[in-house]
PDB file of N, CA and C in Angstrom:
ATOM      1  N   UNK A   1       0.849  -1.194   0.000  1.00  0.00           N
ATOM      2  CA  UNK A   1       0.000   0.000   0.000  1.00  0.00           C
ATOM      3  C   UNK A   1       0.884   1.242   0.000  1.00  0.00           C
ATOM      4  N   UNK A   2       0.537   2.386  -1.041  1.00  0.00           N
ATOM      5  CA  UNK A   2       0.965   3.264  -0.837  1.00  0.00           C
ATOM      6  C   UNK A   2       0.773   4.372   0.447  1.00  0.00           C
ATOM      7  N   UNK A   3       1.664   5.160   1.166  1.00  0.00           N
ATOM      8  CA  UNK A   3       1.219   6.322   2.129  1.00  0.00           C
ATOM      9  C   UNK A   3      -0.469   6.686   1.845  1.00  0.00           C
ATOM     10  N   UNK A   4      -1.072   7.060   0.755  1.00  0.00           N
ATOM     11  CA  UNK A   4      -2.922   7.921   0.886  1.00  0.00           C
ATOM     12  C   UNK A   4      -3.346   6.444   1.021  1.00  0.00           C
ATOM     13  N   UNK A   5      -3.126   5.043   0.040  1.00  0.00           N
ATOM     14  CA  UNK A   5      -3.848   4.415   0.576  1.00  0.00           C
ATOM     15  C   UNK A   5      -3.644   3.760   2.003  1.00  0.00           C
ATOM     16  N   UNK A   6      -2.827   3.977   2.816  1.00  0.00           N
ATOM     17  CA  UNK A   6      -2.938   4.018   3.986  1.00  0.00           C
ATOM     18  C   UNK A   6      -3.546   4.739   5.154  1.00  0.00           C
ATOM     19  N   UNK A   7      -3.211   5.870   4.652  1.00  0.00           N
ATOM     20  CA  UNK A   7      -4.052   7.437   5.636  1.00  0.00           C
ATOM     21  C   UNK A   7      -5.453   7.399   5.382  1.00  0.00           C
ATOM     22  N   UNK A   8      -6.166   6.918   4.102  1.00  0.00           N
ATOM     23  CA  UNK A   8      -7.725   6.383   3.746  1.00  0.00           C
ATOM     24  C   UNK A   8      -8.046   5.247   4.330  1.00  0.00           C
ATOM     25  N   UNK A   9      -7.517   4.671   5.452  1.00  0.00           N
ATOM     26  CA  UNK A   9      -8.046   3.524   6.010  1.00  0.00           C
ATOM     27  C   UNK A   9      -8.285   4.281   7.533  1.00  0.00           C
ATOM     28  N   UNK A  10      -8.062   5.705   8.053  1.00  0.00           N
ATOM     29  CA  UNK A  10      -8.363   6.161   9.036  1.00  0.00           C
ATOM     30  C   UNK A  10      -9.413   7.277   9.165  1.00  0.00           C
ATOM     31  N   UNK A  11     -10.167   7.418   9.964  1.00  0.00           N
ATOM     32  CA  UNK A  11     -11.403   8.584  10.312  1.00  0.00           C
ATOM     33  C   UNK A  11     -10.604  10.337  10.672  1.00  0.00           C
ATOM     34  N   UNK A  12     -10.595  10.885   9.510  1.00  0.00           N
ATOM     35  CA  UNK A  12      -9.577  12.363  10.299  1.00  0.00           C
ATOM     36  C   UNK A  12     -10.508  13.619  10.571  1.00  0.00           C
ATOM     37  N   UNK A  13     -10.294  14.135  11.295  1.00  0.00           N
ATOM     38  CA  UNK A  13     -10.776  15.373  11.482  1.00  0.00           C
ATOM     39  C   UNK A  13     -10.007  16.381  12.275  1.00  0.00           C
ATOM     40  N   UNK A  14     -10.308  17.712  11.919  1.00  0.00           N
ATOM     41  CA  UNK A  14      -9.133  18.590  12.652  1.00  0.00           C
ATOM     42  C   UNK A  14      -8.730  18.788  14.400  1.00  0.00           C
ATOM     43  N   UNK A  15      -7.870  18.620  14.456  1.00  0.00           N
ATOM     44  CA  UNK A  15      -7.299  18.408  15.809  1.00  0.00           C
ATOM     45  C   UNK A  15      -5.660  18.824  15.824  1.00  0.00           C
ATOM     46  N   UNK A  16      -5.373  18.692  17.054  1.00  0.00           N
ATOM     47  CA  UNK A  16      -4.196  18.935  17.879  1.00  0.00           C
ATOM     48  C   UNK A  16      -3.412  17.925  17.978  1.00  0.00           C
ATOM     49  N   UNK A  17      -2.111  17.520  17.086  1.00  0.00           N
ATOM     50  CA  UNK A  17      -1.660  16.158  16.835  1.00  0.00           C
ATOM     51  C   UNK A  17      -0.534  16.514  18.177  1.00  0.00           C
ATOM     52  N   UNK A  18      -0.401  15.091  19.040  1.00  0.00           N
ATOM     53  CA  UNK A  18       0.454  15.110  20.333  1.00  0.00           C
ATOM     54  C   UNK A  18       1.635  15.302  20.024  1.00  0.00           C
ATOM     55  N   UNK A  19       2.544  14.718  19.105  1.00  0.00           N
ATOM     56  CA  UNK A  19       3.330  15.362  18.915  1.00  0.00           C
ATOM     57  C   UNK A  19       4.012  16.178  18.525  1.00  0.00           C
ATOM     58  N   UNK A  20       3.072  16.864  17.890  1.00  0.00           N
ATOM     59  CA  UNK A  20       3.375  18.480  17.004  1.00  0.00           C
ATOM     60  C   UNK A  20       2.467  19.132  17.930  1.00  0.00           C
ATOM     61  N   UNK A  21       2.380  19.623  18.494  1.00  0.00           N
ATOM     62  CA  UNK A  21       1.211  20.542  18.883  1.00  0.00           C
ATOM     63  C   UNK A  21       1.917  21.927  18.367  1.00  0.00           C
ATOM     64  N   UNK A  22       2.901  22.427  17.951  1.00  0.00           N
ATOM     65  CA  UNK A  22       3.202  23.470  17.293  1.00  0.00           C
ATOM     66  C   UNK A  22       2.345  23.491  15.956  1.00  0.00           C
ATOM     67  N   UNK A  23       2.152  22.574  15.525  1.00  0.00           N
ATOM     68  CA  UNK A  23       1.556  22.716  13.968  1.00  0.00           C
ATOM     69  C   UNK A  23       0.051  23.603  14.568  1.00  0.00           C
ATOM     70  N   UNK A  24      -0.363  23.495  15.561  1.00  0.00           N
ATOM     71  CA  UNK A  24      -1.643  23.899  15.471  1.00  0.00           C
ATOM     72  C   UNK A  24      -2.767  22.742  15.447  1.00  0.00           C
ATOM     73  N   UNK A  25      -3.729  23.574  14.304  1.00  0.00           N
ATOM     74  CA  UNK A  25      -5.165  22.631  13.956  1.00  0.00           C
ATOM     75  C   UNK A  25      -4.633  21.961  12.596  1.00  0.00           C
ATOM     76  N   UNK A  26      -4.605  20.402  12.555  1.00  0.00           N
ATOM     77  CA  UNK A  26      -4.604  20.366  11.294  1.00  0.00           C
ATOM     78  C   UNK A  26      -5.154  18.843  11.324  1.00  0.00           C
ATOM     79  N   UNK A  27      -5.322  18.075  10.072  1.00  0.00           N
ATOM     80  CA  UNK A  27      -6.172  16.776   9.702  1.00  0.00           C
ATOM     81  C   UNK A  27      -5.707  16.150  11.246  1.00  0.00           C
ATOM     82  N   UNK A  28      -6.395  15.117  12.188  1.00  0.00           N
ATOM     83  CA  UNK A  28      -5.564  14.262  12.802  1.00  0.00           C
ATOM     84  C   UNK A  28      -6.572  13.123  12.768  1.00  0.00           C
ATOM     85  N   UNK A  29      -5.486  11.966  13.317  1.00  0.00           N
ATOM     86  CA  UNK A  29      -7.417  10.642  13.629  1.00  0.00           C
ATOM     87  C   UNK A  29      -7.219  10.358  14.757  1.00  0.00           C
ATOM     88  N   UNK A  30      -7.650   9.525  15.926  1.00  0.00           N
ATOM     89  CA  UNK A  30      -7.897   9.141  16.960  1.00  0.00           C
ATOM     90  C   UNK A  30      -6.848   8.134  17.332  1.00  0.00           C
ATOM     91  N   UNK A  31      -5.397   8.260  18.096  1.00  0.00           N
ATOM     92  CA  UNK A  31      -4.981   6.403  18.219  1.00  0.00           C
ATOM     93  C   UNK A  31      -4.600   6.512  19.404  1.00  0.00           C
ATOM     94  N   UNK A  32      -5.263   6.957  20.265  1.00  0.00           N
ATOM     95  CA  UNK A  32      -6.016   6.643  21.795  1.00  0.00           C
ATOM     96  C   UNK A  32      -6.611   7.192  22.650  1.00  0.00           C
ATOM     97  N   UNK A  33      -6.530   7.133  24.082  1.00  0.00           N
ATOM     98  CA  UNK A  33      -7.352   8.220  24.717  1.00  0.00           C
ATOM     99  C   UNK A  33      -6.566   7.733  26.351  1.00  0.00           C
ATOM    100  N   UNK A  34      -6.801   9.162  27.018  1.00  0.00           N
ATOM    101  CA  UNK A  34      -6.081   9.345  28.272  1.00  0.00           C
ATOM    102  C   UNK A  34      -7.144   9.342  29.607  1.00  0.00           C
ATOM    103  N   UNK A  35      -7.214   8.780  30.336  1.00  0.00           N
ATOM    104  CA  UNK A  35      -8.424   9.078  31.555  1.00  0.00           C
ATOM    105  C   UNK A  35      -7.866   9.583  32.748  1.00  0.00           C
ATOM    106  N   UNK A  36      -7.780  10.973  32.742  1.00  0.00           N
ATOM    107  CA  UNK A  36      -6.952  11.616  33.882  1.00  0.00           C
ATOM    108  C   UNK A  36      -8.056  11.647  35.083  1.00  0.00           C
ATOM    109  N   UNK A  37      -7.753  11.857  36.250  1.00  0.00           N
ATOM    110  CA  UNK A  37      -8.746  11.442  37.304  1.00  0.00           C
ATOM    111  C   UNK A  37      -9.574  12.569  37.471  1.00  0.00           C
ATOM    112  N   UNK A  38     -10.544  13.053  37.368  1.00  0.00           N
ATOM    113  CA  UNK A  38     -11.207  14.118  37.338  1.00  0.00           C
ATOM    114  C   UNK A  38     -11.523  14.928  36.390  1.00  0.00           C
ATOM    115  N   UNK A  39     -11.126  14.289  35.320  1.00  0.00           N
ATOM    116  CA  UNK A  39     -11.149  15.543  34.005  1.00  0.00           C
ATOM    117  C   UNK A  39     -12.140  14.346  32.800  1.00  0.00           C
ATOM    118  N   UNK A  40     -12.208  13.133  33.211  1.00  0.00           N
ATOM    119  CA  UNK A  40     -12.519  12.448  31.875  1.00  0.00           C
ATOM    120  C   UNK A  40     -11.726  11.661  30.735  1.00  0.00           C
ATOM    121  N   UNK A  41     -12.595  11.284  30.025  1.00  0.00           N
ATOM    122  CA  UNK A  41     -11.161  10.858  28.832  1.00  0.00           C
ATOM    123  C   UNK A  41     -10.954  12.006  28.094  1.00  0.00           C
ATOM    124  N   UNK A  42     -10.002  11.539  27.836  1.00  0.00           N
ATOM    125  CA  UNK A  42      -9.349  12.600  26.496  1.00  0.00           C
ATOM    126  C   UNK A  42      -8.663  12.002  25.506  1.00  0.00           C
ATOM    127  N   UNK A  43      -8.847  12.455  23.998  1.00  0.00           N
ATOM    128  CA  UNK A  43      -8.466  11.661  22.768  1.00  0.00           C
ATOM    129  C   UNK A  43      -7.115  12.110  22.625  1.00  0.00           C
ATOM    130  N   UNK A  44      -6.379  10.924  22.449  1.00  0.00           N
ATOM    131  CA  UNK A  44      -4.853  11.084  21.730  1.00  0.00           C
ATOM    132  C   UNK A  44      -4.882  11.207  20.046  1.00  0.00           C
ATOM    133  N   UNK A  45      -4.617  12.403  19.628  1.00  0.00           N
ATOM    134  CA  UNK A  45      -4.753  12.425  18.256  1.00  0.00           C
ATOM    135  C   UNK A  45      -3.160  12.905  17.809  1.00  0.00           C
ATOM    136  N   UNK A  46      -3.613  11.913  16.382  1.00  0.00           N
ATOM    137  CA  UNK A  46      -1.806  12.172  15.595  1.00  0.00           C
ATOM    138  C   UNK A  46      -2.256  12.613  13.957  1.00  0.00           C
ATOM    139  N   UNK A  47      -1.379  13.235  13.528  1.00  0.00           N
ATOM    140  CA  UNK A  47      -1.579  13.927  12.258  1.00  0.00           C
ATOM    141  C   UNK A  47      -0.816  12.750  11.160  1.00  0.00           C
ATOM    142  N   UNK A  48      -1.137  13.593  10.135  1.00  0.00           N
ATOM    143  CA  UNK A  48      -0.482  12.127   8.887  1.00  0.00           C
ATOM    144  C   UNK A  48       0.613  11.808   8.833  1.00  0.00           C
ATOM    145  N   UNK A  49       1.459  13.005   9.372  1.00  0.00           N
ATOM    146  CA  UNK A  49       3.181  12.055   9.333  1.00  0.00           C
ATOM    147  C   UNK A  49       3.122  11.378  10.525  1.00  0.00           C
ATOM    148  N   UNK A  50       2.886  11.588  11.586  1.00  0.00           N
ATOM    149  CA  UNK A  50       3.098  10.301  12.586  1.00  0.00           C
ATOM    150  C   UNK A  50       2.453   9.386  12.545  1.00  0.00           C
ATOM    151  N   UNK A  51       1.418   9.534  11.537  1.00  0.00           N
ATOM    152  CA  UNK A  51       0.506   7.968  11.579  1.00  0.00           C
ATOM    153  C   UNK A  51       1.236   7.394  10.348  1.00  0.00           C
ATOM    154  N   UNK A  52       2.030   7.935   9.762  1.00  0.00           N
ATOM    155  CA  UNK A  52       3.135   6.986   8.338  1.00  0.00           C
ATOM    156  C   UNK A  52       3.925   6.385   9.659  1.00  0.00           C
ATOM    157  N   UNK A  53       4.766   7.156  10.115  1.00  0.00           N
ATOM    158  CA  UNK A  53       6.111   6.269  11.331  1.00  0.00           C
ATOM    159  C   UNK A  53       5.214   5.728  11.871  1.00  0.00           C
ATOM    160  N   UNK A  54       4.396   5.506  12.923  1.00  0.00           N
ATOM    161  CA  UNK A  54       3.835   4.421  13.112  1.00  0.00           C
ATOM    162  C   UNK A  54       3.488   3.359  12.507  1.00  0.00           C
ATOM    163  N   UNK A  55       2.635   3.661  11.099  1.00  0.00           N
ATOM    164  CA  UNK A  55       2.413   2.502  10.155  1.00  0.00           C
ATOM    165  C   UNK A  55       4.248   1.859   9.929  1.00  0.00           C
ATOM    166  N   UNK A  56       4.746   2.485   9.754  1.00  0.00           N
ATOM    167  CA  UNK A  56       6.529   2.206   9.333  1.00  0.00           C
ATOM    168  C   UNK A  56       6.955   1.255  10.768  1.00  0.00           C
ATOM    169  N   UNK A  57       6.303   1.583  11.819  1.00  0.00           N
ATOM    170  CA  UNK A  57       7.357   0.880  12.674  1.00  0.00           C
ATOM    171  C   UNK A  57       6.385  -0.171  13.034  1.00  0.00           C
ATOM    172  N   UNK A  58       4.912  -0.455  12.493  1.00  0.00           N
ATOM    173  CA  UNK A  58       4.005  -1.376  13.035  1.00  0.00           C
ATOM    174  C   UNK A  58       4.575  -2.860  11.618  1.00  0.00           C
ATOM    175  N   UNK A  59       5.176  -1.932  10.518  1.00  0.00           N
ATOM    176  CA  UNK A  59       5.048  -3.194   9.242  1.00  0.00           C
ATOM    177  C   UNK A  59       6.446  -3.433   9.958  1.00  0.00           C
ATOM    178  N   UNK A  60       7.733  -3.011  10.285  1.00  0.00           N
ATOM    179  CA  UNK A  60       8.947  -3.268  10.522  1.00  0.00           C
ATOM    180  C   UNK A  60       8.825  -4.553  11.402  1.00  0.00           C
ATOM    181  N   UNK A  61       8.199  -4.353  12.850  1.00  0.00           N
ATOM    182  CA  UNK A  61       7.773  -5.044  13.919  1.00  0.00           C
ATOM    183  C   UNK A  61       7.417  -6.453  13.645  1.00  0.00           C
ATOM    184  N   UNK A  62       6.199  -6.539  12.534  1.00  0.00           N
ATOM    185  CA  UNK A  62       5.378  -7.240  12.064  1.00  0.00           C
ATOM    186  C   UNK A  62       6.335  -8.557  11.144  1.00  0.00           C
ATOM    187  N   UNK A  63       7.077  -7.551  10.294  1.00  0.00           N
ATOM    188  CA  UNK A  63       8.060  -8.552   9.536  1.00  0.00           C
ATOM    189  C   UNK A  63       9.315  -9.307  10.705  1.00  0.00           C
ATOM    190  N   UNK A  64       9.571  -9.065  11.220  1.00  0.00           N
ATOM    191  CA  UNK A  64      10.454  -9.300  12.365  1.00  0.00           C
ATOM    192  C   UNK A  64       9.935 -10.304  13.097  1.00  0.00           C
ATOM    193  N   UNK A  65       8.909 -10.826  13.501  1.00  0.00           N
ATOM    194  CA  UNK A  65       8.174 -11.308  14.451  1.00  0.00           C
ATOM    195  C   UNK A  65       7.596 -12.680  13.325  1.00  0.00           C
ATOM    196  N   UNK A  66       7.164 -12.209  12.222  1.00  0.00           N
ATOM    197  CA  UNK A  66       7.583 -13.178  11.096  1.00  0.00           C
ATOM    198  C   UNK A  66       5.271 -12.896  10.937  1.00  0.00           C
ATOM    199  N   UNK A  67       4.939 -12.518  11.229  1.00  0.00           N
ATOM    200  CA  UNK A  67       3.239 -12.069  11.260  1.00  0.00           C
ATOM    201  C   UNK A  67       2.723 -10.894  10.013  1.00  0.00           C
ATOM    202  N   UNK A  68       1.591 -11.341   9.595  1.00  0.00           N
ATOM    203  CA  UNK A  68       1.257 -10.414   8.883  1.00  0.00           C
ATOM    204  C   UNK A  68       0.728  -9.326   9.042  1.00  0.00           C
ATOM    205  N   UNK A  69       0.898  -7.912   8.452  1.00  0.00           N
ATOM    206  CA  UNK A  69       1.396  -6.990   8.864  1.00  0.00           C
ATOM    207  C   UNK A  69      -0.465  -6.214   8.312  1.00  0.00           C
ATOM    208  N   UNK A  70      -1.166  -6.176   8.971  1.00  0.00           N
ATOM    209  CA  UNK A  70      -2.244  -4.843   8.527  1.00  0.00           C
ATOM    210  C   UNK A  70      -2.661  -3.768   9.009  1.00  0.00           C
ATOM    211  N   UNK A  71      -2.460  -2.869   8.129  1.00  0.00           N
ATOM    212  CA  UNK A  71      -2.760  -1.564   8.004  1.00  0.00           C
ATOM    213  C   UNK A  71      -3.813  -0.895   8.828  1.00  0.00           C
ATOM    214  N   UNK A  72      -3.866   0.274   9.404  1.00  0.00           N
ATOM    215  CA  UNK A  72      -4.853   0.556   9.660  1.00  0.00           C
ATOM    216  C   UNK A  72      -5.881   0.861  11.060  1.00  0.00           C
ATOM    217  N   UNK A  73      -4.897  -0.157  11.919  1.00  0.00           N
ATOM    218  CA  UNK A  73      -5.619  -0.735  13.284  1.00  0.00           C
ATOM    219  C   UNK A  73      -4.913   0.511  14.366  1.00  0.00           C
ATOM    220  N   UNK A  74      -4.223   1.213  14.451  1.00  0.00           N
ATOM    221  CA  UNK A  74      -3.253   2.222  14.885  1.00  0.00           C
ATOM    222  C   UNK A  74      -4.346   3.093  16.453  1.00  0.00           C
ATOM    223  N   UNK A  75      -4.308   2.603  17.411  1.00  0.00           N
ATOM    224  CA  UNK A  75      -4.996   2.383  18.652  1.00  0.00           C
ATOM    225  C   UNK A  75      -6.782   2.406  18.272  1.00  0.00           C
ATOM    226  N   UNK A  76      -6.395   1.298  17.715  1.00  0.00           N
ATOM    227  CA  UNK A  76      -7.938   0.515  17.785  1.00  0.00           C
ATOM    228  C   UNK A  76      -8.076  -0.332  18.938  1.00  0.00           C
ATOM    229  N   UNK A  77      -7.080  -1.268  19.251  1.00  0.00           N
ATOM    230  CA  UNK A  77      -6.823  -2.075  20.176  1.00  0.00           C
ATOM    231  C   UNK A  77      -7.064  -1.536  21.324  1.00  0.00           C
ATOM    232  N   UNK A  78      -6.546  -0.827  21.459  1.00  0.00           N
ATOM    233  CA  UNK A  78      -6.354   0.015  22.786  1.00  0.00           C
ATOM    234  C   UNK A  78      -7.494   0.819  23.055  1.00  0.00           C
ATOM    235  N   UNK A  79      -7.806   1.098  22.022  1.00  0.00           N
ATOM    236  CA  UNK A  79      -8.981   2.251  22.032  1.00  0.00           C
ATOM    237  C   UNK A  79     -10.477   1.011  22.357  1.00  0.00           C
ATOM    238  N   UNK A  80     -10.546   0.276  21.834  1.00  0.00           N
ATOM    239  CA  UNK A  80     -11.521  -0.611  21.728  1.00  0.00           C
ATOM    240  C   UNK A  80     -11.409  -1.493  23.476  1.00  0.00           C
ATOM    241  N   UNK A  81     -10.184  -1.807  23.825  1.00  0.00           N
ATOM    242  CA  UNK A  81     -10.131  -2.121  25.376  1.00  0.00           C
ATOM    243  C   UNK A  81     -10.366  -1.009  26.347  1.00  0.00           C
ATOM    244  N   UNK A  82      -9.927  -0.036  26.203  1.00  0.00           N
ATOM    245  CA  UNK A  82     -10.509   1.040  26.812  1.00  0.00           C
ATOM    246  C   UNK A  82     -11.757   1.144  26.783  1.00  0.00           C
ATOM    247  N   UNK A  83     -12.241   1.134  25.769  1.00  0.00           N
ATOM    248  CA  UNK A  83     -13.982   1.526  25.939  1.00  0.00           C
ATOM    249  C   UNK A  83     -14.897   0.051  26.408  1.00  0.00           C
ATOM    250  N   UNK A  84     -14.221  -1.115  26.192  1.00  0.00           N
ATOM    251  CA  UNK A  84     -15.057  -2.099  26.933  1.00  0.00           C
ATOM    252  C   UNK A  84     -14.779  -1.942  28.594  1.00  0.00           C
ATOM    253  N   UNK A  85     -14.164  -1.822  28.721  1.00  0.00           N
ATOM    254  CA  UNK A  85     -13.309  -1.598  30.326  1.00  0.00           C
ATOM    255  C   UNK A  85     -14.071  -0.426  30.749  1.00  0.00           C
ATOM    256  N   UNK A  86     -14.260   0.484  30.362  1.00  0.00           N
ATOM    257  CA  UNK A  86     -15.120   1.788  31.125  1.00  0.00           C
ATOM    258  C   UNK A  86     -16.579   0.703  30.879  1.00  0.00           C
ATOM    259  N   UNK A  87     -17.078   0.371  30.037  1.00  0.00           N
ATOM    260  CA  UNK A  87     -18.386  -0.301  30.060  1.00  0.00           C
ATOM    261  C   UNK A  87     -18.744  -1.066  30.940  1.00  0.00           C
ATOM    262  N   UNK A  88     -17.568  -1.683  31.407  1.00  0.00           N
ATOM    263  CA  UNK A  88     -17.751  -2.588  32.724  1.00  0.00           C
ATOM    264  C   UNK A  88     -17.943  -2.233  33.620  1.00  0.00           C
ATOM    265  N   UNK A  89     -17.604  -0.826  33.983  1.00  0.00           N
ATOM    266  CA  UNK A  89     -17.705  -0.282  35.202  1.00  0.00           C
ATOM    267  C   UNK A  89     -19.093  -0.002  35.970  1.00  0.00           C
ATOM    268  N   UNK A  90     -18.905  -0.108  37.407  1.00  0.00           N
ATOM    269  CA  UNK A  90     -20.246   0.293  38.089  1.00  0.00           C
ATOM    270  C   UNK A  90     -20.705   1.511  37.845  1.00  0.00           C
TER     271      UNK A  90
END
């Protein structure tokens, strides 16, 4: 897959990417969320170049480990255990 058809496998909307927050507002997608004690969750959002190095270090990982490598999932996992885990709660 090329870089767009990779970044087209994610939901973007404008946000505050964590590790640029100098850039400002610009495209980001969701790849996790923070639950500070009193404040709620809060979404971890990353813009399109850090979601390429991530995709880059998730296929690197993937080949190494000898597993096939798909696109796309970039804190789904996490994001998806998080939200069953608050569901559980009293």
């Amino acid at each position: 897959m090329d870089r767009q058809q990779i970044l087209d496998l994610y939901d973007w909307a404008d946000g505050v990417c964590f590790r640029h927050p100098g850039k400002g507002t610009v495209p980001t997608t969701v790849v996790g969320a923070l639950h500070p004690p009193a404040v709620g969750e809060r979404e971890v959002r990353a813009c399109t170049e850090c979601v390429i190095g991530m995709e880059d270090i998730r296929r690197e990982q993937a080949a190494r480990a000898g597993i096939e490598y798909c696109p796309g999932q970039i804190g789904r996992a996490s994001w998806d255990a998080d939200r069953a885990r608050r569901d559980q709660r009293p």
